[in-house]
Protein backbone atom coordinates (compact mmCIF):
# COMPACT_ATOMS: atom_id res chain seq x y z
CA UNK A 1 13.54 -203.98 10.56
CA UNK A 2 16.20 -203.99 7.78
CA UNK A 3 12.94 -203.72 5.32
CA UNK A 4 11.79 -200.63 7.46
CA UNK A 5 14.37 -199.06 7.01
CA UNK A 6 14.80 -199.92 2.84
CA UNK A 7 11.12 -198.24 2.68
CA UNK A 8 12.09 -195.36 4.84
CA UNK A 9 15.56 -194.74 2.94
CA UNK A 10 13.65 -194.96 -0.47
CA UNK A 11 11.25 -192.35 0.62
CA UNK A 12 13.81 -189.72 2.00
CA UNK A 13 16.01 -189.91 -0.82
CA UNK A 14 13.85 -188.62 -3.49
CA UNK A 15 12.80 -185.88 -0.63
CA UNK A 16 16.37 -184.55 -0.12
CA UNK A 17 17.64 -184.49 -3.51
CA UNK A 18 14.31 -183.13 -5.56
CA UNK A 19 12.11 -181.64 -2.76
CA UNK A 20 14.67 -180.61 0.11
CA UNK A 21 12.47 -177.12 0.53
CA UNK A 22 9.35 -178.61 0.74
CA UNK A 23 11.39 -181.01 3.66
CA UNK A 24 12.56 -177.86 5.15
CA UNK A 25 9.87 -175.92 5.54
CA UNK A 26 7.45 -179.46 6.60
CA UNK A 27 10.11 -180.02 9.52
CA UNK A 28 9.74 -176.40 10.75
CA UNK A 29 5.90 -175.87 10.12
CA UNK A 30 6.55 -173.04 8.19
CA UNK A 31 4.64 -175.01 5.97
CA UNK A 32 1.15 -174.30 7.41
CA UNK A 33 1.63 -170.67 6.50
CA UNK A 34 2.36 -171.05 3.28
CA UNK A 35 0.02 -172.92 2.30
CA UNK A 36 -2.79 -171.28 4.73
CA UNK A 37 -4.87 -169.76 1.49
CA UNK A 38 -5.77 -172.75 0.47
CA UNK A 39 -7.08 -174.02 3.59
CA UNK A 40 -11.09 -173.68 3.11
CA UNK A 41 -11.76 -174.83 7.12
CA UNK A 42 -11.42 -177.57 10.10
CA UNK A 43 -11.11 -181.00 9.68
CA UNK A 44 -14.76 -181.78 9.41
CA UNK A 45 -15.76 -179.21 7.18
CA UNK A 46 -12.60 -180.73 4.22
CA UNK A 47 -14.08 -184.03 4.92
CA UNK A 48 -17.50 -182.82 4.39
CA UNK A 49 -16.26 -181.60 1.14
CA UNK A 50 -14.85 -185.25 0.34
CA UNK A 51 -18.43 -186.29 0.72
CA UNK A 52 -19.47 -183.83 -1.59
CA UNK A 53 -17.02 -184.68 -4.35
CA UNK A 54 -17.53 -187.95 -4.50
CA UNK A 55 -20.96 -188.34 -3.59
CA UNK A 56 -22.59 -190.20 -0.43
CA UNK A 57 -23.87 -192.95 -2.53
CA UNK A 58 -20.41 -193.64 -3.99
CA UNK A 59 -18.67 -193.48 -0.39
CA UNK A 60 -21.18 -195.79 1.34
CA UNK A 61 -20.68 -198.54 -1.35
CA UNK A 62 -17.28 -198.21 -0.64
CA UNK A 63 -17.70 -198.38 2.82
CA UNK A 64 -19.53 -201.99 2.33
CA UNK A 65 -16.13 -202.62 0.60
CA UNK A 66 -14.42 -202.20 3.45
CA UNK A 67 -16.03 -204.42 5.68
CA UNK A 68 -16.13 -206.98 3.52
CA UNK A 69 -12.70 -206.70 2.97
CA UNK A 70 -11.94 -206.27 6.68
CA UNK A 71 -14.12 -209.59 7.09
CA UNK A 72 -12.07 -211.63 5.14
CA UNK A 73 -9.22 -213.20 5.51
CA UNK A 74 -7.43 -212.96 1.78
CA UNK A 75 -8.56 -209.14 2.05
CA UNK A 76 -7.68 -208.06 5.48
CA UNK A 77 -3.97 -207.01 4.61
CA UNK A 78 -4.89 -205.56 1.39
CA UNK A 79 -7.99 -203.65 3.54
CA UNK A 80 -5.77 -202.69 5.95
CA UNK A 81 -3.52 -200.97 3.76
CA UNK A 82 -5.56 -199.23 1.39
CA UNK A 83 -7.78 -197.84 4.76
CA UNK A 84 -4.94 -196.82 6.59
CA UNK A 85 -3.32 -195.31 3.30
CA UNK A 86 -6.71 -193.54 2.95
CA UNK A 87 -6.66 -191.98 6.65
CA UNK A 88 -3.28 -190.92 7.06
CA UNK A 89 -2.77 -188.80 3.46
CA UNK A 90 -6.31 -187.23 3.86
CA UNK A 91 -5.35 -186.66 7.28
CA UNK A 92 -1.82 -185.15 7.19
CA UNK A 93 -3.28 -183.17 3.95
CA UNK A 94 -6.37 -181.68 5.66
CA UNK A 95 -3.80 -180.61 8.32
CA UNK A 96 -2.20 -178.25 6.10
CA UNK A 97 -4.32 -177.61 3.25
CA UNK A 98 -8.03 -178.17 1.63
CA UNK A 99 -8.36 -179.99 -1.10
CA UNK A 100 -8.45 -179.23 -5.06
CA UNK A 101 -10.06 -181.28 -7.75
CA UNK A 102 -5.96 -182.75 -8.60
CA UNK A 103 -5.29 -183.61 -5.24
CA UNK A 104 -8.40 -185.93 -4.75
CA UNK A 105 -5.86 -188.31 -6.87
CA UNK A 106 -4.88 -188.93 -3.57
CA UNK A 107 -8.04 -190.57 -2.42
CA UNK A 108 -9.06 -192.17 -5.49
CA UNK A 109 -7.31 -195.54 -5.60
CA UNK A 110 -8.27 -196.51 -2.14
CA UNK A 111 -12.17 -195.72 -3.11
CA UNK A 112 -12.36 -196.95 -6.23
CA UNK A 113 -11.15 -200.86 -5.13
CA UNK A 114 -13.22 -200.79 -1.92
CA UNK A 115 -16.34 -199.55 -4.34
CA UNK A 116 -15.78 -202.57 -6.14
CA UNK A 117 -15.55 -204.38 -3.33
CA UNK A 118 -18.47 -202.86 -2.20
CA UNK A 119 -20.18 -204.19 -5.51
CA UNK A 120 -19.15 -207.32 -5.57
CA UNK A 121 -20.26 -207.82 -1.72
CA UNK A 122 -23.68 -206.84 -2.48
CA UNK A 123 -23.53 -208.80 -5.93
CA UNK A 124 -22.81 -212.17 -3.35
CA UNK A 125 -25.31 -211.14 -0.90
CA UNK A 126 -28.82 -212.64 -1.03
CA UNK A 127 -31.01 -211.36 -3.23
CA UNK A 128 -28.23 -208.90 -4.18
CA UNK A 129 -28.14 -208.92 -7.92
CA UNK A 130 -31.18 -206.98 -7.46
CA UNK A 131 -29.73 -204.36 -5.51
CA UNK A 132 -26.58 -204.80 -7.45
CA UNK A 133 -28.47 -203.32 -10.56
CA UNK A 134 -29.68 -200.60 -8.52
CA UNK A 135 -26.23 -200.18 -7.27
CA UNK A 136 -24.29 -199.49 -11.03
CA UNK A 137 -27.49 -197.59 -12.15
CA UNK A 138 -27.36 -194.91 -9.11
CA UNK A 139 -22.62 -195.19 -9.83
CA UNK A 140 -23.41 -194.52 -13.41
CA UNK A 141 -26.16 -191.53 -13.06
CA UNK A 142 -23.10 -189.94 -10.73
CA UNK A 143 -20.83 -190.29 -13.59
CA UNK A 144 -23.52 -189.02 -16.17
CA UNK A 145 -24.72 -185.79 -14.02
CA UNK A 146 -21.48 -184.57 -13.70
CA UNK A 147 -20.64 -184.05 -17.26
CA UNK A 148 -24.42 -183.75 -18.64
CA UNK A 149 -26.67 -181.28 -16.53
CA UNK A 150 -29.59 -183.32 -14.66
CA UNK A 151 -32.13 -180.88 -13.16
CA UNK A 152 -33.20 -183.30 -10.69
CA UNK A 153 -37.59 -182.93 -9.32
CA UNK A 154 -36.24 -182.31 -5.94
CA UNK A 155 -32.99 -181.92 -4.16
CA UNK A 156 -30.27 -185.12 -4.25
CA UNK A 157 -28.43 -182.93 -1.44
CA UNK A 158 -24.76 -184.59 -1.39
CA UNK A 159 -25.90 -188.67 -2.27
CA UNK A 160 -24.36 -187.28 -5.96
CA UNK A 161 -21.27 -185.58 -7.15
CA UNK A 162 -21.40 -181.87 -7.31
CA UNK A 163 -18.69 -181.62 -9.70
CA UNK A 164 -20.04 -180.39 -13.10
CA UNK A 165 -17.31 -181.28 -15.99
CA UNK A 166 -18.15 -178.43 -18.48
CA UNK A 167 -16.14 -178.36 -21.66
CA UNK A 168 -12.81 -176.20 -21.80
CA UNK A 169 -13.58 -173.35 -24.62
CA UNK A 170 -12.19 -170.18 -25.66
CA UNK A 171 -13.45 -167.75 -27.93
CA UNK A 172 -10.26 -165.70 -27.03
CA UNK A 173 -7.41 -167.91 -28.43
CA UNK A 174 -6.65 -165.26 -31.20
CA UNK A 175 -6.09 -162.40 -28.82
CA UNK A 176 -3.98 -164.41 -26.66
CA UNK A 177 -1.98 -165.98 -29.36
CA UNK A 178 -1.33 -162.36 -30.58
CA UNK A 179 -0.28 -161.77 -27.20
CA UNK A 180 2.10 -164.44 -27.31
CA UNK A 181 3.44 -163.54 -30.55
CA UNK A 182 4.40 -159.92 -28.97
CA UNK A 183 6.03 -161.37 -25.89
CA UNK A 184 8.44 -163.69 -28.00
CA UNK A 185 9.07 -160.83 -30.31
CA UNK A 186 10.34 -158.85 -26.70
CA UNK A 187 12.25 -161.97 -26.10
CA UNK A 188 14.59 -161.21 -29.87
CA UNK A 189 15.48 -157.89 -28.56
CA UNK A 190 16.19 -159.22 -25.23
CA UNK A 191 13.52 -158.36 -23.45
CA UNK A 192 11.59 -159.49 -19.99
CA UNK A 193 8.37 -159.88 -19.15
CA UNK A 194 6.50 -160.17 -15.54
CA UNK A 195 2.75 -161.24 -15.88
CA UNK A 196 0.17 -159.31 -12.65
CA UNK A 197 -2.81 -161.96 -13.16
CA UNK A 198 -3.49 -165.37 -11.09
CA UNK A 199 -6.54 -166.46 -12.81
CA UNK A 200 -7.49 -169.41 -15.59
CA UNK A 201 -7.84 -166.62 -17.89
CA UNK A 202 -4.58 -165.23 -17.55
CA UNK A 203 -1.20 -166.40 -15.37
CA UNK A 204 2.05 -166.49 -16.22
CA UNK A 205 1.91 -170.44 -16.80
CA UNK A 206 -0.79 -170.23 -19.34
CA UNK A 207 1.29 -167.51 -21.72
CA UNK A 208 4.43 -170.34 -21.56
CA UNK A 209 2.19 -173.16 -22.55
CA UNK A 210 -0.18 -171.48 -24.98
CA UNK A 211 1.25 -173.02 -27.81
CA UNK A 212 1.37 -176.93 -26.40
CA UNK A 213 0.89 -179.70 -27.22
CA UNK A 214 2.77 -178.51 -30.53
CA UNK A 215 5.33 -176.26 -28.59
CA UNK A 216 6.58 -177.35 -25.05
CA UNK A 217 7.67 -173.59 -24.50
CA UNK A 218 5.93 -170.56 -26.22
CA UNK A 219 8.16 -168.43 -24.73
CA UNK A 220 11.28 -168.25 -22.78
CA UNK A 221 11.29 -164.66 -21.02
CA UNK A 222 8.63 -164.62 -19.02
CA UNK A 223 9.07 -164.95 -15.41
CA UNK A 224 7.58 -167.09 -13.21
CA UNK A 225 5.31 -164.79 -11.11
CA UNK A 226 4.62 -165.28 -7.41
CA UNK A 227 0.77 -165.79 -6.99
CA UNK A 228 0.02 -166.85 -2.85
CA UNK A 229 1.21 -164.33 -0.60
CA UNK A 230 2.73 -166.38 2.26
CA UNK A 231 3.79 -168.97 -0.02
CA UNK A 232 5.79 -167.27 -2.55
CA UNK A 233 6.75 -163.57 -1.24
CA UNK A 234 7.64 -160.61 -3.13
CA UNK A 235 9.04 -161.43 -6.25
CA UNK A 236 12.71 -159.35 -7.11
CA UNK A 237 11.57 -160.43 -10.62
CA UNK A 238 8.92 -157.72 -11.05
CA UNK A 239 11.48 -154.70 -10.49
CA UNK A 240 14.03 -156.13 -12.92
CA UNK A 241 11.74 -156.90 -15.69
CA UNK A 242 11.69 -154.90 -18.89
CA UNK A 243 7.90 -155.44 -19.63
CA UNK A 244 4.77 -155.79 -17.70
CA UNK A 245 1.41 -157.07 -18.37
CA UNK A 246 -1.54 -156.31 -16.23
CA UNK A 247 -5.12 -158.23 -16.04
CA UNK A 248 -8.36 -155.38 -15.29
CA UNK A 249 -10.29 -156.25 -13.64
CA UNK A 250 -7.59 -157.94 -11.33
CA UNK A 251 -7.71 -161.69 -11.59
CA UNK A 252 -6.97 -163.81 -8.32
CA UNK A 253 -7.22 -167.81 -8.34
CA UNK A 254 -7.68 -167.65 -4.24
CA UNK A 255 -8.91 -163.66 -3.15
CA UNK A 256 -7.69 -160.30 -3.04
CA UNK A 257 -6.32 -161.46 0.70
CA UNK A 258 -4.23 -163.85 -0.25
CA UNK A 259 -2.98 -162.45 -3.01
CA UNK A 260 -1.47 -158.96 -2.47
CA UNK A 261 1.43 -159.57 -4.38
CA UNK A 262 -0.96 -159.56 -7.75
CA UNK A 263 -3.46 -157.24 -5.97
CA UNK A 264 -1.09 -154.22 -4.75
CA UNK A 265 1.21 -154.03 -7.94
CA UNK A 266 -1.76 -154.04 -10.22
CA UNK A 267 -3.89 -151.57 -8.87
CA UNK A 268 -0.49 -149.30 -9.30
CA UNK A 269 -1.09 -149.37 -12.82
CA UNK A 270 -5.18 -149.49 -13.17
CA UNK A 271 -5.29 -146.65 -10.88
CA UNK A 272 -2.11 -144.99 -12.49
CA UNK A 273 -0.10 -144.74 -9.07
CA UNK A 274 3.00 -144.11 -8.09
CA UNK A 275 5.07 -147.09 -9.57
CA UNK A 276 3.24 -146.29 -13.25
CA UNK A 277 5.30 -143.50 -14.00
CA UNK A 278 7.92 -145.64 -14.65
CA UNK A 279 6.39 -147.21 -17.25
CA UNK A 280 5.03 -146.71 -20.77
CA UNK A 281 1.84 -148.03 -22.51
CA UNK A 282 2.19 -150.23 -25.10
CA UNK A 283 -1.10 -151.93 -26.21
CA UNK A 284 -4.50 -153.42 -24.74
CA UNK A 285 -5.78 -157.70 -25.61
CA UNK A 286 -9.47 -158.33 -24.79
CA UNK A 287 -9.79 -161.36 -23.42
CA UNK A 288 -12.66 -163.45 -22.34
CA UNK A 289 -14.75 -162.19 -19.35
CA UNK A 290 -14.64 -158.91 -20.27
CA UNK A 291 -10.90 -158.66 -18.73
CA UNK A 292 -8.73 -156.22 -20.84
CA UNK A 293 -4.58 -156.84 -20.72
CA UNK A 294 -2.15 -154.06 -20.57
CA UNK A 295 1.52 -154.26 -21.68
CA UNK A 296 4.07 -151.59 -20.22
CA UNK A 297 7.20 -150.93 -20.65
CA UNK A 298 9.63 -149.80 -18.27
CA UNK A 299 11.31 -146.65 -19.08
CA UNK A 300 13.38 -145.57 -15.78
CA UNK A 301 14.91 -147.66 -13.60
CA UNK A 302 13.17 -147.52 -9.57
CA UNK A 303 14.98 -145.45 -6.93
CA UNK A 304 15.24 -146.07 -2.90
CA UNK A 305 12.38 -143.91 -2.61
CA UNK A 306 10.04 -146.51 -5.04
CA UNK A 307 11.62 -149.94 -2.98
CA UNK A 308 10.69 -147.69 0.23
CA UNK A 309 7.49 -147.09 -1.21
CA UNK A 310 6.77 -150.57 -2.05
CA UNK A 311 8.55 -151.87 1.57
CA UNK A 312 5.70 -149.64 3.43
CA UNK A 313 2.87 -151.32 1.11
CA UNK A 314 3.70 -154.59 2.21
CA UNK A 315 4.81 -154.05 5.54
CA UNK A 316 0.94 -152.83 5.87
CA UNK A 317 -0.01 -156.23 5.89
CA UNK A 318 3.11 -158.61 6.18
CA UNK A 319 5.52 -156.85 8.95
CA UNK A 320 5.80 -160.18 10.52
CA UNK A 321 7.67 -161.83 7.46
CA UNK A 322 10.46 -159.58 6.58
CA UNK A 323 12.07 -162.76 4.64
CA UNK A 324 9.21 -162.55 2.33
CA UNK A 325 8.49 -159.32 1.83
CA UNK A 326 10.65 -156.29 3.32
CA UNK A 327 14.06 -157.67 2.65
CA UNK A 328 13.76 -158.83 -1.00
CA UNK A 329 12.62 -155.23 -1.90
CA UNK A 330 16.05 -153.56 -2.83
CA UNK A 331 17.93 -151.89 -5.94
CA UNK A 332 20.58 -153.95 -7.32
CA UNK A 333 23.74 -151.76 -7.71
């Protein structure tokens, strides 16, 4: 008991003093909406897609691992664990979200030891150094096709991977650098900048780090941008900043559906709409993909009737979260 509750203390802590929002808005649910984008289907369909990632072969090797760890006596605790660790986080995660190629950290530990487990059952097994062989040759073609292209006679289906690790490259470093060059020269005449793009080409995150590993910070005025509709609301940050920069064609990580708040505010500009006029061109950076970036700058503060122009765009779609939308859209006096 008095162990219980050391565990259960040493979990909550961290929670309430670095994450209490996150514990806030799990205890009321709220958390399902916010994170509803990124939820790709039901329960079957995300572990479908676990099957897919990993690759059937890889999964029913593991699975041998688990019976043979289940089987025996030195394993059964350590079996237990990792299986029940395993169920519970895929679980509780499916529940709210799908999952991304960084949160399949999650599942990796408890696959990886019952693969080898797996291995080394069928290694013991009669006859099995034979099937053993077959068993690393089949784990290392998995690793092979998914960072060297293997156009296979006919159709593996899921028994592989269907990740494909393609190297990161940029022919458009230059432009962006340039880019980043004019932002922090903004930042000496005290300047702000909001970024209207969600993609890998362009996001707000990307401009800050563009610089790393030799600079932790490229630049310290841009803002952070809200990206997922339900998650992050209308940012107050896009009327007070001094500069904008807009992605065209518009660049979304998730959809145009889920991301309005990128969407609506840069289709002001591309289509030169009402919100525009209170801005000036600057200058256009060509960036990979054939996606152009325009800087504006402001040059006249919004009025009542722009906030109750923007308050009617959202309320279009998001009438039912005032708190997100309709009440952060407001001059400050």
């Amino acid at each position: 008991m008095k162990n219980g509750i050391v565990i259960i203390g040493t979990m909550l802590i961290p929670l309430l003093v670095f994450f209490r929002g996150f514990l806030i808005n799990s205890s009321k649910g709220t958390i399902f909406v916010a994170y509803s984008a990124y939820q790709s289907g039901g329960m079957i369909h995300n572990y479908q897609r676990l099957v897919v990632y990993y690759g059937a072969i890889i999964l029913f090797i593991a699975v041998i691992g688990v019976m043979y760890c289940l089987r025996r006596k030195k394993g059964l605790s350590i079996g237990i664990f990792l299986l029940s660790s395993f169920c519970i986080s895929t679980y509780l995660f499916y529940k709210v979200q799908s999952m991304g190629n960084h949160h399949y950290y999650i599942t990796i530990v408890p696959i990886m030891i019952f693969a080898c487990a797996g291995g080394y059952a069928i290694y013991r097994a009669s006859y099995g150094i034979h099937i053993f062989k077959c068993a690393m040759c089949l784990i290392a073609f998995n690793f092979i096709q998914s960072v060297i292209y293997v156009n296979p006679v006919v159709n593996l289906g899921s028994l592989f991977t269907n990740q494909r690790i393609a190297p990161l490259i940029r022919d458009d470093i230059p432009q962006i650098q340039r880019m980043v060059n004019d932002i922090d020269e903004l930042a000496e005449e005290g300047k702000t900048v909001y970024i209207l793009s969600s993609s890998t080409i362009l996001n707000d995150d990307l401009v800050r780090k563009a610089y790393m590993p030799d600079k932790l910070l490229a630049v310290q005025n841009v803002y952070v941008s809200s990206h997922v509709d339900l998650r992050d609301g209308f940012s107050r940050d896009f009327l007070n900043a001094d500069v904008i920069l807009i992605a065209d064609p518009v660049q979304y990580h998730l959809g145009e559906e889920s991301q309005r708040v990128i969407g609506l505010l840069a289709e002001e500009f591309i289509e030169g709409r009402e919100l525009s006029s209170h801005y000036s061109y600057i200058k256009d950076y060509a960036l990979e993909g054939n996606v152009t970036v325009s800087m504006y700058e402001k040059n006249r503060e919004f009025t009542e009737t722009d906030c109750e122009y923007l308050r009617n765009m959202f309320d279009m779609f998001y009438s039912d979260y005032p708190d997100l939308f309709h009440n952060r859209i407001y001059r400050d006096h």
